[in-house]
C-alpha atoms as a PDB file:
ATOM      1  CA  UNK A   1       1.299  29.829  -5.562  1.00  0.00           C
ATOM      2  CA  UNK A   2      -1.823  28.680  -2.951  1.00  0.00           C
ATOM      3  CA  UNK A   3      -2.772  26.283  -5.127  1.00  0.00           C
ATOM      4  CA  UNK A   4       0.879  24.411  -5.512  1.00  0.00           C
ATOM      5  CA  UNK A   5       1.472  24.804  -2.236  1.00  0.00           C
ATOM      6  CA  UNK A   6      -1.388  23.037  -1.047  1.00  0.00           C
ATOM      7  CA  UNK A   7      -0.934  20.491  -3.622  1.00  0.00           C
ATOM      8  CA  UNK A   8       2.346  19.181  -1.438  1.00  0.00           C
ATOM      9  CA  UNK A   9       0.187  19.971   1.729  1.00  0.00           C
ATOM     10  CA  UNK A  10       1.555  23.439   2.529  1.00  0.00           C
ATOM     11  CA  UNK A  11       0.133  27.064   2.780  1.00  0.00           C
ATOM     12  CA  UNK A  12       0.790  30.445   1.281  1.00  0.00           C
ATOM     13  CA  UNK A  13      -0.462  33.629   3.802  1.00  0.00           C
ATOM     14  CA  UNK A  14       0.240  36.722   2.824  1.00  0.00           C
ATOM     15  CA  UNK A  15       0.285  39.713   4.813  1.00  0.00           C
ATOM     16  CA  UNK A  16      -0.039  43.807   3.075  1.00  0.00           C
ATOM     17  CA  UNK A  17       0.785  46.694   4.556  1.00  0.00           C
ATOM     18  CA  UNK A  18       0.049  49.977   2.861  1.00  0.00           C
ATOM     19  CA  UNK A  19       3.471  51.775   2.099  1.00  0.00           C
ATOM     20  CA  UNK A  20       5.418  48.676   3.290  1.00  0.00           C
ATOM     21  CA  UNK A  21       4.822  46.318   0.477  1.00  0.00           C
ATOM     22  CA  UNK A  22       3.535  42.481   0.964  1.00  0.00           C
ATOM     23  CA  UNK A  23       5.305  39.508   2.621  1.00  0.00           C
ATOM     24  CA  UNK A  24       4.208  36.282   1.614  1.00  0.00           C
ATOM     25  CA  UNK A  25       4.548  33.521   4.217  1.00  0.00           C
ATOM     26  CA  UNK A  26       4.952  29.844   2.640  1.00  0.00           C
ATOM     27  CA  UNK A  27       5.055  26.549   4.743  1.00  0.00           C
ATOM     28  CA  UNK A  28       5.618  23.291   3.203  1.00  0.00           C
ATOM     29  CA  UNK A  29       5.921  19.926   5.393  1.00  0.00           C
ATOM     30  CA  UNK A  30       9.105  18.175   4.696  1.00  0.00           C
ATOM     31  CA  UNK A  31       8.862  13.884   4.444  1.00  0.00           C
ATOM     32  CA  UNK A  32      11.982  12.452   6.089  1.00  0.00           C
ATOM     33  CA  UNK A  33      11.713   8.782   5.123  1.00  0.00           C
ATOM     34  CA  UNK A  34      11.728   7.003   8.129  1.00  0.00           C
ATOM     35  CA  UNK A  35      13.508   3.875   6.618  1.00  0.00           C
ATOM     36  CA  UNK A  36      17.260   4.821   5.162  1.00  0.00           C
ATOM     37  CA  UNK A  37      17.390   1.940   2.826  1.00  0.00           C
ATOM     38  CA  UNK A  38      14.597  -0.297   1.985  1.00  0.00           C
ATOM     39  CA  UNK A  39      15.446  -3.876   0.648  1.00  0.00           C
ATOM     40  CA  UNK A  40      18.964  -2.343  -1.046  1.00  0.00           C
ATOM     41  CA  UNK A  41      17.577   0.752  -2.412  1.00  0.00           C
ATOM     42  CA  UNK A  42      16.891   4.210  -1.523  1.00  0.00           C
ATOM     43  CA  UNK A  43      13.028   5.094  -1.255  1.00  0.00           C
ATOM     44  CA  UNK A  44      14.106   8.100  -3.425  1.00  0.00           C
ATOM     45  CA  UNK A  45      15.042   5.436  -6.338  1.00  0.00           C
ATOM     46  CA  UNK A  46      12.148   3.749  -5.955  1.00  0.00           C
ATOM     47  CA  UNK A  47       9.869   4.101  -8.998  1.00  0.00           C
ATOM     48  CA  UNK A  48       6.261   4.414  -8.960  1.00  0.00           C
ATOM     49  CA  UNK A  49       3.524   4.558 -11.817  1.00  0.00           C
ATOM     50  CA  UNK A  50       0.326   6.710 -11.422  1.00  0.00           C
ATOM     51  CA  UNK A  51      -3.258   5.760 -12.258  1.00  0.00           C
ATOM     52  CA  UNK A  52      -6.346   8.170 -11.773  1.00  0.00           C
ATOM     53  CA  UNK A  53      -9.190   9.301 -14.197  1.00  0.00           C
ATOM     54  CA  UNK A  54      -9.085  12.678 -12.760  1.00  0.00           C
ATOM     55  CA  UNK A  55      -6.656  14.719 -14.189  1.00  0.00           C
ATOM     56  CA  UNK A  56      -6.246  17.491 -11.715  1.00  0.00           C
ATOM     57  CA  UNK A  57      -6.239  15.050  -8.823  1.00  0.00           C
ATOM     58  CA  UNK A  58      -3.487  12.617 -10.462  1.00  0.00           C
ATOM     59  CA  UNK A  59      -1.150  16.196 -11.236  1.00  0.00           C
ATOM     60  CA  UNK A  60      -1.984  16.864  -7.286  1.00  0.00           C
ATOM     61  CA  UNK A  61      -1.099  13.532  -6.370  1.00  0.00           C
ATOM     62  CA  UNK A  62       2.260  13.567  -8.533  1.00  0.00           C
ATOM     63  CA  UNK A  63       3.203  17.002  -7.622  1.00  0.00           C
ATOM     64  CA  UNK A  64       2.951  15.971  -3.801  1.00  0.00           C
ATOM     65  CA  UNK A  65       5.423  12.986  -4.552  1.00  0.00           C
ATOM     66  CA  UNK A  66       8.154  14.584  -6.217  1.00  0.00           C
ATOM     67  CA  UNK A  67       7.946  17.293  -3.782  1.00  0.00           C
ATOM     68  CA  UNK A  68       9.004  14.910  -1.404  1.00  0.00           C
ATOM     69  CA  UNK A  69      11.819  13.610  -3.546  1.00  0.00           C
ATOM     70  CA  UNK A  70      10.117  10.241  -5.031  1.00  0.00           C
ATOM     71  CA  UNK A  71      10.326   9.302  -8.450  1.00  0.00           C
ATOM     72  CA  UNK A  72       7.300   8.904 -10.518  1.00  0.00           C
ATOM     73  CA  UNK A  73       8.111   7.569 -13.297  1.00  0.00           C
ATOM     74  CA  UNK A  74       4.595   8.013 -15.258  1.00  0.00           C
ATOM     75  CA  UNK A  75       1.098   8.747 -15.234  1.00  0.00           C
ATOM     76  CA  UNK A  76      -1.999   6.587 -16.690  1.00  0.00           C
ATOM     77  CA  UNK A  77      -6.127   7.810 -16.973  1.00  0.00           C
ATOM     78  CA  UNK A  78      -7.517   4.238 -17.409  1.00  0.00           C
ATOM     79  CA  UNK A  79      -7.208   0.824 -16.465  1.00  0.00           C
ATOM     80  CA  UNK A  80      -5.521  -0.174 -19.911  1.00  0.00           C
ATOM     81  CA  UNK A  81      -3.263   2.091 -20.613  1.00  0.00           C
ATOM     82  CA  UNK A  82      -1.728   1.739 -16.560  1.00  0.00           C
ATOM     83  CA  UNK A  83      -1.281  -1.704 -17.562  1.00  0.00           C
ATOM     84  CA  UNK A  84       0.404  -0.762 -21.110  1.00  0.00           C
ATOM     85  CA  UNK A  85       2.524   1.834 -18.984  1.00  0.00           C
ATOM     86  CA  UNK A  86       3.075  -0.972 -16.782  1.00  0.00           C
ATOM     87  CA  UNK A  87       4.697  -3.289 -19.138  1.00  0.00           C
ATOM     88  CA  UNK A  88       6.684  -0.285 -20.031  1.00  0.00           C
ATOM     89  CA  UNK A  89       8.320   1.240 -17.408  1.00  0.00           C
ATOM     90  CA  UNK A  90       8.391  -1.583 -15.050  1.00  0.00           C
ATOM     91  CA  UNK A  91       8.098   0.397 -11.767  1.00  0.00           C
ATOM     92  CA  UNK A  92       8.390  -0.517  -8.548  1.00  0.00           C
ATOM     93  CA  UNK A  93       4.954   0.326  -7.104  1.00  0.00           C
ATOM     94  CA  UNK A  94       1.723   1.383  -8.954  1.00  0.00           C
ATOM     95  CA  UNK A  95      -0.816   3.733  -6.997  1.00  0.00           C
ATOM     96  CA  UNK A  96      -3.930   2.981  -8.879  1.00  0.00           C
ATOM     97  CA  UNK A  97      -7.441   4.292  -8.405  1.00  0.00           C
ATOM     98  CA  UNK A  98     -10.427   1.845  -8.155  1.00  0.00           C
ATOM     99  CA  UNK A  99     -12.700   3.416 -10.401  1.00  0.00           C
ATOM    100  CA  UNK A 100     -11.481   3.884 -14.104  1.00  0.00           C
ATOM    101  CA  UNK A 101     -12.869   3.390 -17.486  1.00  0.00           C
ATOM    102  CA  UNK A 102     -12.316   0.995 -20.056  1.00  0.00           C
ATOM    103  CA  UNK A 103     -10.617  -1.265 -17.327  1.00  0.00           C
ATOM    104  CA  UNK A 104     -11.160  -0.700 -13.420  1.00  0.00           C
ATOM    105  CA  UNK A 105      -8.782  -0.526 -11.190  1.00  0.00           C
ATOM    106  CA  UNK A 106      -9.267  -4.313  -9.616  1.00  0.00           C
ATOM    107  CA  UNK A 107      -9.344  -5.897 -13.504  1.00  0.00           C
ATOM    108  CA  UNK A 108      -6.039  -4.103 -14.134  1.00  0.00           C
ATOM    109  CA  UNK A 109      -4.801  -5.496 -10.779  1.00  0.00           C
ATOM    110  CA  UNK A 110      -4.870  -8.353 -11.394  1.00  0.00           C
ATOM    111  CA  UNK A 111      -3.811  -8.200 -15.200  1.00  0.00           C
ATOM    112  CA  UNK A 112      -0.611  -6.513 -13.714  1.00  0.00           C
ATOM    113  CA  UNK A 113       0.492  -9.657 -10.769  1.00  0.00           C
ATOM    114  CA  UNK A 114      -0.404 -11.997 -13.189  1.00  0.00           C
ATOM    115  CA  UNK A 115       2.303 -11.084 -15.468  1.00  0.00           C
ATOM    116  CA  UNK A 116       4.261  -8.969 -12.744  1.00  0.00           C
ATOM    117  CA  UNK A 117       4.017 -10.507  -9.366  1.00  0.00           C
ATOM    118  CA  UNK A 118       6.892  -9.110  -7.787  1.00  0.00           C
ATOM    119  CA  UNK A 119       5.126  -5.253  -8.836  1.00  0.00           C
ATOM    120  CA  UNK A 120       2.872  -3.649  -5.840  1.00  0.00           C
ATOM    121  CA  UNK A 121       0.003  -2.379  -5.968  1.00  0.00           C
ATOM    122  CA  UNK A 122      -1.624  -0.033  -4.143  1.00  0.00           C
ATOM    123  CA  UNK A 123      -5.136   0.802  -4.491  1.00  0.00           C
ATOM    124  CA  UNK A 124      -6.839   4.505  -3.320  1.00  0.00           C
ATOM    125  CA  UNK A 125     -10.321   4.609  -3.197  1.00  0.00           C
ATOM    126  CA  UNK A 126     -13.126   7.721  -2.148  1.00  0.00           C
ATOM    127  CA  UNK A 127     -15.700   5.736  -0.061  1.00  0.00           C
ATOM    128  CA  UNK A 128     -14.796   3.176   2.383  1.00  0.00           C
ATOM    129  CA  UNK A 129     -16.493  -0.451   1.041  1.00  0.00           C
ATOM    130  CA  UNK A 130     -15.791  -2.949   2.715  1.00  0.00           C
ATOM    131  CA  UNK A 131     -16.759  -5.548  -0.467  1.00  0.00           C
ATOM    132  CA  UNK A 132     -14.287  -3.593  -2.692  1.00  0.00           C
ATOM    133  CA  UNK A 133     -11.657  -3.649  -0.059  1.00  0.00           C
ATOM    134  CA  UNK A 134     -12.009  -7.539  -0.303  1.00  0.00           C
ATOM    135  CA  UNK A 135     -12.112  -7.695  -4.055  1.00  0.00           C
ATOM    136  CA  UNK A 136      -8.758  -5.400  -3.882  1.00  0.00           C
ATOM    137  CA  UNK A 137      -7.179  -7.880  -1.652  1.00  0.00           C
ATOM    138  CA  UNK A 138      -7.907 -11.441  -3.659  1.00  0.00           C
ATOM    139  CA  UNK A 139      -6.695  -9.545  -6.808  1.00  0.00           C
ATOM    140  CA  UNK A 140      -3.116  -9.322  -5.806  1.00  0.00           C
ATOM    141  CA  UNK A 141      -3.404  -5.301  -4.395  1.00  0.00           C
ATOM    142  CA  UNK A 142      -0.389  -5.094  -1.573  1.00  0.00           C
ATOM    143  CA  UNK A 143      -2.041  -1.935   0.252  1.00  0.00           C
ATOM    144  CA  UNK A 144      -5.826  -0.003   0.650  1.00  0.00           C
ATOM    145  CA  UNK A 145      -6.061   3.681   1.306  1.00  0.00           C
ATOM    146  CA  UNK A 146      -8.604   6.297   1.361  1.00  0.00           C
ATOM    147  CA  UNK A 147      -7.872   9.257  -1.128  1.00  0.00           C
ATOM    148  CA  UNK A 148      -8.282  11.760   1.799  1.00  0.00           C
ATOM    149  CA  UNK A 149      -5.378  10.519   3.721  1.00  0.00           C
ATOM    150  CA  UNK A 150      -2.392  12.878   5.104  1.00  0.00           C
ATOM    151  CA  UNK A 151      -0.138  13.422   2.741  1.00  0.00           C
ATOM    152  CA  UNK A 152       3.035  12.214   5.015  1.00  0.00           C
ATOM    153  CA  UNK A 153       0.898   9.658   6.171  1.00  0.00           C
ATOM    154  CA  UNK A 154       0.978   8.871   2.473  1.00  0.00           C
ATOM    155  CA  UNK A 155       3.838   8.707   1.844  1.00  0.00           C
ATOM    156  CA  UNK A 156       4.835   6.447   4.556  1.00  0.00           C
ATOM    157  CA  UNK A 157       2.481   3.990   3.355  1.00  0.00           C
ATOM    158  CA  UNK A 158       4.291   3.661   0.466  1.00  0.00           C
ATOM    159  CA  UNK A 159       7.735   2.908   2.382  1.00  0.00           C
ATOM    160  CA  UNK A 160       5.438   0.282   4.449  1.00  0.00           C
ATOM    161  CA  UNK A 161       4.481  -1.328   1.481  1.00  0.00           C
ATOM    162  CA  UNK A 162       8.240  -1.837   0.330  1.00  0.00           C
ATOM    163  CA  UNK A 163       8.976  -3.451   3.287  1.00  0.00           C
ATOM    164  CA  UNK A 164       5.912  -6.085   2.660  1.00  0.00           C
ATOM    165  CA  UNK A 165       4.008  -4.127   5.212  1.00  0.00           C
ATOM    166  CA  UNK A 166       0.246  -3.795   4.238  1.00  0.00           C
ATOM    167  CA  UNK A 167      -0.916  -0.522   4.185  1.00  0.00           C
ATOM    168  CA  UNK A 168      -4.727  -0.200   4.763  1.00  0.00           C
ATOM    169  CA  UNK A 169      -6.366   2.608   6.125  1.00  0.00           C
ATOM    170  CA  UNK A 170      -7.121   1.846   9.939  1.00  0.00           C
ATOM    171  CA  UNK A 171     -10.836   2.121   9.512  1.00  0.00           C
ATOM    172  CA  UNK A 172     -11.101  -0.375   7.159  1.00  0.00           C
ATOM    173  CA  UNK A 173      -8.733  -3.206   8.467  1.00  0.00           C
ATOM    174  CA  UNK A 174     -11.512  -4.100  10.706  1.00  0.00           C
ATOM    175  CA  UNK A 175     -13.822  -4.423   7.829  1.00  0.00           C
ATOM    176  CA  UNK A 176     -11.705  -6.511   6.173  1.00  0.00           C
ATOM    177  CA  UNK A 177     -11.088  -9.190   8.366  1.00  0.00           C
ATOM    178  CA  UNK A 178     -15.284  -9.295   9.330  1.00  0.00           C
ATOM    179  CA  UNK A 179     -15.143  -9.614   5.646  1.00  0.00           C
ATOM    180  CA  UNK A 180     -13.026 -12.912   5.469  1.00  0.00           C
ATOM    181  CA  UNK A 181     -15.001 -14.203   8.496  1.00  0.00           C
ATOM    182  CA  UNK A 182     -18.151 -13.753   7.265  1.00  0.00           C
ATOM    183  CA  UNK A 183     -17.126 -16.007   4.092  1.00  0.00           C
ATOM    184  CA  UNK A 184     -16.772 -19.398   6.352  1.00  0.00           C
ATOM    185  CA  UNK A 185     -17.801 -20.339   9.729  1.00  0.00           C
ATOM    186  CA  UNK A 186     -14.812 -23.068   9.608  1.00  0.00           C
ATOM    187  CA  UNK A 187     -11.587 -23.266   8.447  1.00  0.00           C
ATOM    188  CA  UNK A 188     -11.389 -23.841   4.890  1.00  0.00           C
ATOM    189  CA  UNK A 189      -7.596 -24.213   4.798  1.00  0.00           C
ATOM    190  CA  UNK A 190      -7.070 -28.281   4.668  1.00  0.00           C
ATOM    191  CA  UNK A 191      -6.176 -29.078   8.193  1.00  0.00           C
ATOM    192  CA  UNK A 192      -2.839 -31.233   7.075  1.00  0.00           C
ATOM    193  CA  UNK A 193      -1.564 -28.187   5.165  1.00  0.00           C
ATOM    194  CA  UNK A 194      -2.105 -26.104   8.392  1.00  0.00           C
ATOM    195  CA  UNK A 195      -0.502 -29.233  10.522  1.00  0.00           C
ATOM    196  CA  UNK A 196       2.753 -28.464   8.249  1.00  0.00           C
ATOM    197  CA  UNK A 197       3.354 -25.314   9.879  1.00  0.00           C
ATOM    198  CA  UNK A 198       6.668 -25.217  12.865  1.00  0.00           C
ATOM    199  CA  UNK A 199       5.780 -23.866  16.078  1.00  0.00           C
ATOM    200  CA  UNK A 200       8.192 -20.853  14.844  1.00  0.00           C
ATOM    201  CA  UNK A 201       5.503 -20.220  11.854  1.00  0.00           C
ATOM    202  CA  UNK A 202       3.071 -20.629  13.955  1.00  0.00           C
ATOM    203  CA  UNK A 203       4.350 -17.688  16.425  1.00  0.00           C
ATOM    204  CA  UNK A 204       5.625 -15.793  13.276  1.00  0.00           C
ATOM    205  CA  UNK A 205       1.600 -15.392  11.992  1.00  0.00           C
ATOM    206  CA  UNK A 206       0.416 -14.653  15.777  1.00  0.00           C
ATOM    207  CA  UNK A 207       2.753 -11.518  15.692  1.00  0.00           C
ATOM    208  CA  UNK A 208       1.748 -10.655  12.067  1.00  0.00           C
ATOM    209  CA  UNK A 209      -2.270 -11.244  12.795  1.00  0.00           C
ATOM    210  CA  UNK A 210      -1.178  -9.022  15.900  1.00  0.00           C
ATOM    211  CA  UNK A 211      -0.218  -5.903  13.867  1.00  0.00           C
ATOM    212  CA  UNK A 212       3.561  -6.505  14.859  1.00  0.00           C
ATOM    213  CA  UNK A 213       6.396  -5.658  11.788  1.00  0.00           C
ATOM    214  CA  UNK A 214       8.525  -8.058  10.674  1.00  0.00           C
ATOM    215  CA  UNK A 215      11.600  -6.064  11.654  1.00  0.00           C
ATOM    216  CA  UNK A 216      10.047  -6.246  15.757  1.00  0.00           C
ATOM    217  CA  UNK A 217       9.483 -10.264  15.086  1.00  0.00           C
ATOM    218  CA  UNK A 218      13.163 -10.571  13.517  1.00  0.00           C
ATOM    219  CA  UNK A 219      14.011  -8.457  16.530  1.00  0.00           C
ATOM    220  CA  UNK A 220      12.117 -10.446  19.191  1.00  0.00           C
ATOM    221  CA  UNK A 221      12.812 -13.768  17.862  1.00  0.00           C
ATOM    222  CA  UNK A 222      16.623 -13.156  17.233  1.00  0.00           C
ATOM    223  CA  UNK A 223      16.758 -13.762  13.452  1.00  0.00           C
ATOM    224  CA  UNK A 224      17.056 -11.844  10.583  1.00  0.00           C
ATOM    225  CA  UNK A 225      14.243  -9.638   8.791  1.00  0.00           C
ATOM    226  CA  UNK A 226      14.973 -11.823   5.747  1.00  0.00           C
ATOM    227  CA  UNK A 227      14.259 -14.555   7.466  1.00  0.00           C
ATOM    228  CA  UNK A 228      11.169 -13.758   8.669  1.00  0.00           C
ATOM    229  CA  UNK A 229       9.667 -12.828   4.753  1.00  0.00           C
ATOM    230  CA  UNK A 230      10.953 -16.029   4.154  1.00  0.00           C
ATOM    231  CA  UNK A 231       8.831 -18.179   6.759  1.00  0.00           C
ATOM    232  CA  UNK A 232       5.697 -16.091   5.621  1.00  0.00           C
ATOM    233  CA  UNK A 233       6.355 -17.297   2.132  1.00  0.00           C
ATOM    234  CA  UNK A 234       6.199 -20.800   3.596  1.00  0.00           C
ATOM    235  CA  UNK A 235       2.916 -20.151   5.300  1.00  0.00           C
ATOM    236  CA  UNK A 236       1.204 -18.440   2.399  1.00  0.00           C
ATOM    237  CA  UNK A 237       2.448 -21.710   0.316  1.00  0.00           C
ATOM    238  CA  UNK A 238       1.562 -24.050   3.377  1.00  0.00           C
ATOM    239  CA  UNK A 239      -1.807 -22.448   3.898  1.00  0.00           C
ATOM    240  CA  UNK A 240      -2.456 -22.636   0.080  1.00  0.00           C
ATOM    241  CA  UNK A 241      -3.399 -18.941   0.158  1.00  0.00           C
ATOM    242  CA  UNK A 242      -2.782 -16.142  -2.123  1.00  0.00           C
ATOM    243  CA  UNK A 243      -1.477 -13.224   0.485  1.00  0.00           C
ATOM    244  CA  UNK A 244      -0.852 -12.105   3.625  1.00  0.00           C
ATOM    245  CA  UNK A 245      -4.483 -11.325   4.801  1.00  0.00           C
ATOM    246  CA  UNK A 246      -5.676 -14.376   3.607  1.00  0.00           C
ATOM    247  CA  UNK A 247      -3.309 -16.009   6.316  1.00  0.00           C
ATOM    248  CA  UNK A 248      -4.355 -13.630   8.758  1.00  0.00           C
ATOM    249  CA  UNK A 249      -8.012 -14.601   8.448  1.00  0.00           C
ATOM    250  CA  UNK A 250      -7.072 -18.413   8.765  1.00  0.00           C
ATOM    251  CA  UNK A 251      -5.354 -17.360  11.578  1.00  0.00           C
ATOM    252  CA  UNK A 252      -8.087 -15.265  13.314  1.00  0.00           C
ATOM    253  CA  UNK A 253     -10.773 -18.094  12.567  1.00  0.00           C
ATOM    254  CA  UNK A 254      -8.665 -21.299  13.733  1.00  0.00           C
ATOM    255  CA  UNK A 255      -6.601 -19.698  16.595  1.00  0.00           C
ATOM    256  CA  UNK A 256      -7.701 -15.688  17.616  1.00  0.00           C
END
């Protein structure tokens, strides 16, 4: 009973008192989602593949999911078979581990957006690296977390990513940008792409290379969260780059 309880992050005490029997003390944090609906659907329908080579730790990690009401839909031990599994059960998110034989975790990223680009990815990892964190990025991963995090903190990554948030584990964002800056002393983005961008896009990527949500532009500019994704789409195409931290580092080099 310990051991499932800390699984899901809880604790079992248990206190004996000769002639009085034992009373056995179990606390288990509950995840409120903190988003009711997230782009039409309920983070509880949301479904979400597994992919670890480590048995007890992918049971651990699935066990602390469904406790808090999310559906995983599967489980994979290799970098093939998640992409097999993949192709099967089409989830919604995939919560893959870097390391895995036969196929690692950043080959089977990027196997998985190139036929599935609309599927997230988000990669856990056991050491922070800040060259891996880069590889994860340019191969189409949506999020970057350590495997030690806190288990609601978790879990609200996940919710983060569905609404095109990038989860990365605060230690590391600041890696990753010194990362993209340390590729190019200049802007490599041709400057008449970047001249394409409105004023509007212009402010939009500010507030997103700021750490601001898209929800607090929509709400600061006066326009819908929709139609804030949608301008980002134009920079990413404008920019000719592949994601949103790609922009960010143009952003940072030509403008921070």
């Amino acid at each position: 009973m310990r051991e499932r309880a800390e699984q899901v992050g809880g604790t079992l005490e248990t206190h004996s008192t000769p002639g009085e029997g034992t009373r056995l003390l179990l606390t288990v944090p509950r995840f409120i989602p903190t988003v009711e609906d997230v782009n039409g659907a309920q983070l509880q329908d949301v479904r979400i593949l597994l992919a670890d080579d480590h048995p007890l730790f992918l049971d651990g990690l699935r066990n602390l999911l469904v406790a808090r009401g999310l559906n995983v839909v599967g489980m994979a031990y290799d970098g093939n078979e998640v992409q097999e599994k993949a192709r099967a059960l089409r989830p919604d998110v995939v919560v893959m581990d870097v390391n895995m034989p036969k196929c690692d975790g950043l080959a089977a990223t990027r196997a998985i957006k190139a036929e599935f680009p609309e599927m997230k990815v988000l990669m856990l990892t056991a050491a922070e690296d800040e060259r891996v964190l880069f590889e994860a990025i340019k191969s189409g991963a949506s999020g970057y977390l350590l495997k030690n995090l806190d288990a609601n903190r978790f879990c609200a990554a996940i919710t983060d990513l569905l609404r095109d948030e990038t989860p990365i584990t605060p230690g590391l964002a600041g890696q990753m940008l010194a990362e993209f800056s340390r590729l190019a002393t200049a802007p490599t983005v041709d400057e008449t792409a970047a001249e394409s961008l409105s004023s509007q896009q212009w402010d939009i990527l500010r507030q997103v290379a700021e750490g601001v949500t898209y929800k607090e532009i929509a709400a600061a500019m006066y326009i819908t969260e929709q139609t804030v994704k949608y301008h980002m789409s134009q920079i990413l195409t404008r920019l000719q780059v592949e994601n949103r931290a790609q922009a960010i580092a143009y952003y940072r080099q030509t403008r921070g």
